[in-house]
N, C-alpha and C. Protein backbone atom coordinates (compact mmCIF):
# COMPACT_ATOMS: atom_id res chain seq x y z
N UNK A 1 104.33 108.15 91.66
CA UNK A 1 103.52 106.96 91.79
C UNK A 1 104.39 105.76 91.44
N UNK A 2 104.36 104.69 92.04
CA UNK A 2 104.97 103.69 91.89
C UNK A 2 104.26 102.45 91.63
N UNK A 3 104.41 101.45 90.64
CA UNK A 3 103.60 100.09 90.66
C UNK A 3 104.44 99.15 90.62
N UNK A 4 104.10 97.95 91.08
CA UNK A 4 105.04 96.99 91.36
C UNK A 4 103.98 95.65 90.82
N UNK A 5 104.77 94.53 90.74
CA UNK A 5 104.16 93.00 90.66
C UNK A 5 105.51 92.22 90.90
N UNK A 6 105.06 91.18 91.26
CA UNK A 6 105.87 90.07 91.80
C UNK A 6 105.99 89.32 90.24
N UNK A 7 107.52 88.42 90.31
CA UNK A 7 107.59 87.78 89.57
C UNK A 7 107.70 86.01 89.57
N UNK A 8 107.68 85.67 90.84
CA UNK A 8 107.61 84.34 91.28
C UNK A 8 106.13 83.91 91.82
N UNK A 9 106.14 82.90 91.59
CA UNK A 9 104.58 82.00 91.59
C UNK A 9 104.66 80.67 92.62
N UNK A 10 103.58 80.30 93.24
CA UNK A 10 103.70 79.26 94.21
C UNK A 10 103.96 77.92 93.48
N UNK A 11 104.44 76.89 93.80
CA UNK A 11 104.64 75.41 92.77
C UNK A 11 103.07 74.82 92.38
N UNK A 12 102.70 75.01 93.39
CA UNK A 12 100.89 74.80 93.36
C UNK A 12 99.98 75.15 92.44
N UNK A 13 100.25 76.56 92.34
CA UNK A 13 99.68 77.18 91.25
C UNK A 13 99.59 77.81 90.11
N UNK A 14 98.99 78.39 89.11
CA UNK A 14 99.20 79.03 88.05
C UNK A 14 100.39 80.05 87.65
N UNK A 15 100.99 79.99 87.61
CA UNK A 15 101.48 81.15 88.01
C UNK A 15 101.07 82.58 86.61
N UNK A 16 100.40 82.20 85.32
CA UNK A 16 99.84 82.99 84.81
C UNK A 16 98.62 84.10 85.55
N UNK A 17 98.12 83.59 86.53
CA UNK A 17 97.33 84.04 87.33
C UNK A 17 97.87 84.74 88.24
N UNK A 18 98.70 84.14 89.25
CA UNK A 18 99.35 84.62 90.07
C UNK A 18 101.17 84.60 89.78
N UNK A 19 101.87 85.33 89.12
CA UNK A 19 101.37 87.07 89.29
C UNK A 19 101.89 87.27 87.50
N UNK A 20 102.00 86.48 86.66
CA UNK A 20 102.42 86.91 85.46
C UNK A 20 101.38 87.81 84.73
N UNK A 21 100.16 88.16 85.05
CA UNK A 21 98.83 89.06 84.41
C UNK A 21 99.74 89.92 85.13
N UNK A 22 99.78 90.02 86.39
CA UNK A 22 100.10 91.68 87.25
C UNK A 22 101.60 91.73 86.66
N UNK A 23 102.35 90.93 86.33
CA UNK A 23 103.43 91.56 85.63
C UNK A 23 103.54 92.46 84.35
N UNK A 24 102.80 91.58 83.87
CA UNK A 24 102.28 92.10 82.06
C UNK A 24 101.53 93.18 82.61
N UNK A 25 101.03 93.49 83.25
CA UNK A 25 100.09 94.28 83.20
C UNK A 25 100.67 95.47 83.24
N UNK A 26 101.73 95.48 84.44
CA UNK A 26 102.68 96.93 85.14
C UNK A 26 103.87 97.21 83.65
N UNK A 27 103.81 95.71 82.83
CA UNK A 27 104.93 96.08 81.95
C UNK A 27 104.08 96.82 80.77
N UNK A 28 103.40 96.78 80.35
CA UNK A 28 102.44 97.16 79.24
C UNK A 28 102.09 98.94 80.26
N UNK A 29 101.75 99.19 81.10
CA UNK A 29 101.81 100.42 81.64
C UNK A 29 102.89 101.33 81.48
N UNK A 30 104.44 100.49 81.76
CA UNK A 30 105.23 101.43 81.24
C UNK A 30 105.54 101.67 79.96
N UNK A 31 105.06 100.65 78.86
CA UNK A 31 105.29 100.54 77.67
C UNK A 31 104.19 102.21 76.49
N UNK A 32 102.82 101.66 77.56
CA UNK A 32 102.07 102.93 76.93
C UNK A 32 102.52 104.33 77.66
N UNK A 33 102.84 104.65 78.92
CA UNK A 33 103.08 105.47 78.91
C UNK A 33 105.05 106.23 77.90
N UNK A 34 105.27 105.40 77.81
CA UNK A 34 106.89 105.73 77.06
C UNK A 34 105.94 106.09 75.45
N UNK A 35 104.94 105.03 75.03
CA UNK A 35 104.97 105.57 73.61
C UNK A 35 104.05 106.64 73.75
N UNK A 36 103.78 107.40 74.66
CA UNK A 36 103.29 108.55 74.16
C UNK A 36 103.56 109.20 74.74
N UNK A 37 105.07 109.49 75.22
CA UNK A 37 105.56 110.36 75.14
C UNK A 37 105.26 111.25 76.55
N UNK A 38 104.17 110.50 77.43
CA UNK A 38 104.18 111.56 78.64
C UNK A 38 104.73 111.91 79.11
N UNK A 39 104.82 112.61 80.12
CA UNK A 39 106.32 113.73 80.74
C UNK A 39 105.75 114.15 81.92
N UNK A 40 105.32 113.44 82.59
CA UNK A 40 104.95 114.09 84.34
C UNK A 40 105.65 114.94 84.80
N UNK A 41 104.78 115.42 86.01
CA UNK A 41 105.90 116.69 86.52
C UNK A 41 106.49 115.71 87.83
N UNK A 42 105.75 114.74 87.85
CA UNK A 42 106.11 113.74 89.23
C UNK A 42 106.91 112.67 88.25
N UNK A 43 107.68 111.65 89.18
CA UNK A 43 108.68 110.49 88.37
C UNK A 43 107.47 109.35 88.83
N UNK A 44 107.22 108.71 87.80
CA UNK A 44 106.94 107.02 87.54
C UNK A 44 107.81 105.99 88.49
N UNK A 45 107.40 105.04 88.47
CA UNK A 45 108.29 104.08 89.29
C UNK A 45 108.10 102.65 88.56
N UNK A 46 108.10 101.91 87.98
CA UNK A 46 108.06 100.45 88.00
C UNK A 46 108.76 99.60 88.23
N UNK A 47 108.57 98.65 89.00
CA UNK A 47 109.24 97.74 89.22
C UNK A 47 108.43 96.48 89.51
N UNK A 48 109.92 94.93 89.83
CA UNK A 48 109.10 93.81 89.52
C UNK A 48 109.85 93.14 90.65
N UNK A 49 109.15 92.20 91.61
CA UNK A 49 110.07 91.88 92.59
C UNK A 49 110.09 90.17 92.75
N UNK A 50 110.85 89.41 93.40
CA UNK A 50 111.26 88.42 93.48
C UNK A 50 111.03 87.66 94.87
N UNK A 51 111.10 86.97 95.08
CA UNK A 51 110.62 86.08 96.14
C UNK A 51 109.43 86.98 97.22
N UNK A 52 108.63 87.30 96.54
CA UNK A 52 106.98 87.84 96.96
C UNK A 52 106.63 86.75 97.38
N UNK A 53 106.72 85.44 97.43
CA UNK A 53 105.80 84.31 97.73
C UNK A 53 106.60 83.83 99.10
N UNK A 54 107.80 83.77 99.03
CA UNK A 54 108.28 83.68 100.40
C UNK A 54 108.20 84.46 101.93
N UNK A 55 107.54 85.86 101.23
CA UNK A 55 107.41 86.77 102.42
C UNK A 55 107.50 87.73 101.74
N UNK A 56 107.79 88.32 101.02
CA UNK A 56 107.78 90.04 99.97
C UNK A 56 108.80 90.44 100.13
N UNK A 57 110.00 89.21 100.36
CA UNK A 57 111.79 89.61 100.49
C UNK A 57 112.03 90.72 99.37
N UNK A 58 111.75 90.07 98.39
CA UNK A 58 112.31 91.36 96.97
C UNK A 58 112.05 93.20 97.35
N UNK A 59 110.32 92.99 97.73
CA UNK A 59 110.11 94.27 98.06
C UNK A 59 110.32 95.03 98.87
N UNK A 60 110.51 94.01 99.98
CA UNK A 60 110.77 94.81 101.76
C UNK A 60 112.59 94.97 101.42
N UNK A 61 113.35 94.28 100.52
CA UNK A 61 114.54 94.55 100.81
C UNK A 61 114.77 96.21 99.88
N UNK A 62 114.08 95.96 98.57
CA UNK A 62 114.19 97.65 98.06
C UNK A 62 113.64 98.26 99.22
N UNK A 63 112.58 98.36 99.63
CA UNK A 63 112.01 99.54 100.34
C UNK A 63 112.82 99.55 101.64
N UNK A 64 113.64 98.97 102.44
CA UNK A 64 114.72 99.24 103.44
C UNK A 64 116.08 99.51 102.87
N UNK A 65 116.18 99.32 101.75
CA UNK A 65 117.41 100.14 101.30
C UNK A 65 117.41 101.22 100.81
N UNK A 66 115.95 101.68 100.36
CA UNK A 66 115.50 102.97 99.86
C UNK A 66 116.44 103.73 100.55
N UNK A 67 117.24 105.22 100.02
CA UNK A 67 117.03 105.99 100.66
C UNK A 67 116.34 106.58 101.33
N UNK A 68 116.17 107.64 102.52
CA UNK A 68 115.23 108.15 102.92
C UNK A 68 114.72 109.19 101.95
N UNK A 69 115.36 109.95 101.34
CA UNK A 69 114.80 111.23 100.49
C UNK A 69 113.88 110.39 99.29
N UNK A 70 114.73 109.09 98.61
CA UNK A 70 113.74 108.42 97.62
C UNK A 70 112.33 108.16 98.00
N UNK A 71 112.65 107.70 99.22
CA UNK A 71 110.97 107.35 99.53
C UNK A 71 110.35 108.22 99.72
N UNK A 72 111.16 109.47 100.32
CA UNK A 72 109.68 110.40 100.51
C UNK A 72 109.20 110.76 99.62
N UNK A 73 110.24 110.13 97.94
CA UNK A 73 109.17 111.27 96.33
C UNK A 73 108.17 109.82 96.44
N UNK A 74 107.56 109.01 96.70
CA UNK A 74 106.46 107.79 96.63
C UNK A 74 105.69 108.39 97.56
N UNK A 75 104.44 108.53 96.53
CA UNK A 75 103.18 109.57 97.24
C UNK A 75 101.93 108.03 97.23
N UNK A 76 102.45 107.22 96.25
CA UNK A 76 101.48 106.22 96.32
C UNK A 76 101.63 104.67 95.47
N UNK A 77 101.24 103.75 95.65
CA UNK A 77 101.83 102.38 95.20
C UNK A 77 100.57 101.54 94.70
């Protein structure tokens, strides 16, 4: 499983709203799962991406450089 949030915000707006909650949010996810220690039989994913507001450059450029075998372990986002 993989979760993601953007880390850039429009000039317009909040950017606590958009997207620093969904950052904190995905960061505090990996934080509880590390302190206790879970151990999936599947791998975690987090990540945080960058110019999301311009077009989802940050994300579309990981996910086209992905390997092919990496992507196929992402069952869901």
């Amino acid at each position: 499983v993989f979760a993601g949030a953007h880390l850039d915000s429009v000039s317009s707006g909040a950017g606590i709203n958009d997207n620093a909650s969904g950052s904190a949010a995905v960061l505090e996810t990996a934080l509880a799962v590390s302190r206790a220690g879970y151990q999936p039989d599947k791998h975690l994913r987090f990540a945080w991406w960058g110019a999301e507001e311009l077009g989802l450059i940050g994300s579309k450029y990981y996910v086209n450089n992905l390997p092919a075998a990496e992507r196929s372990k992402i069952s869901g986002y």
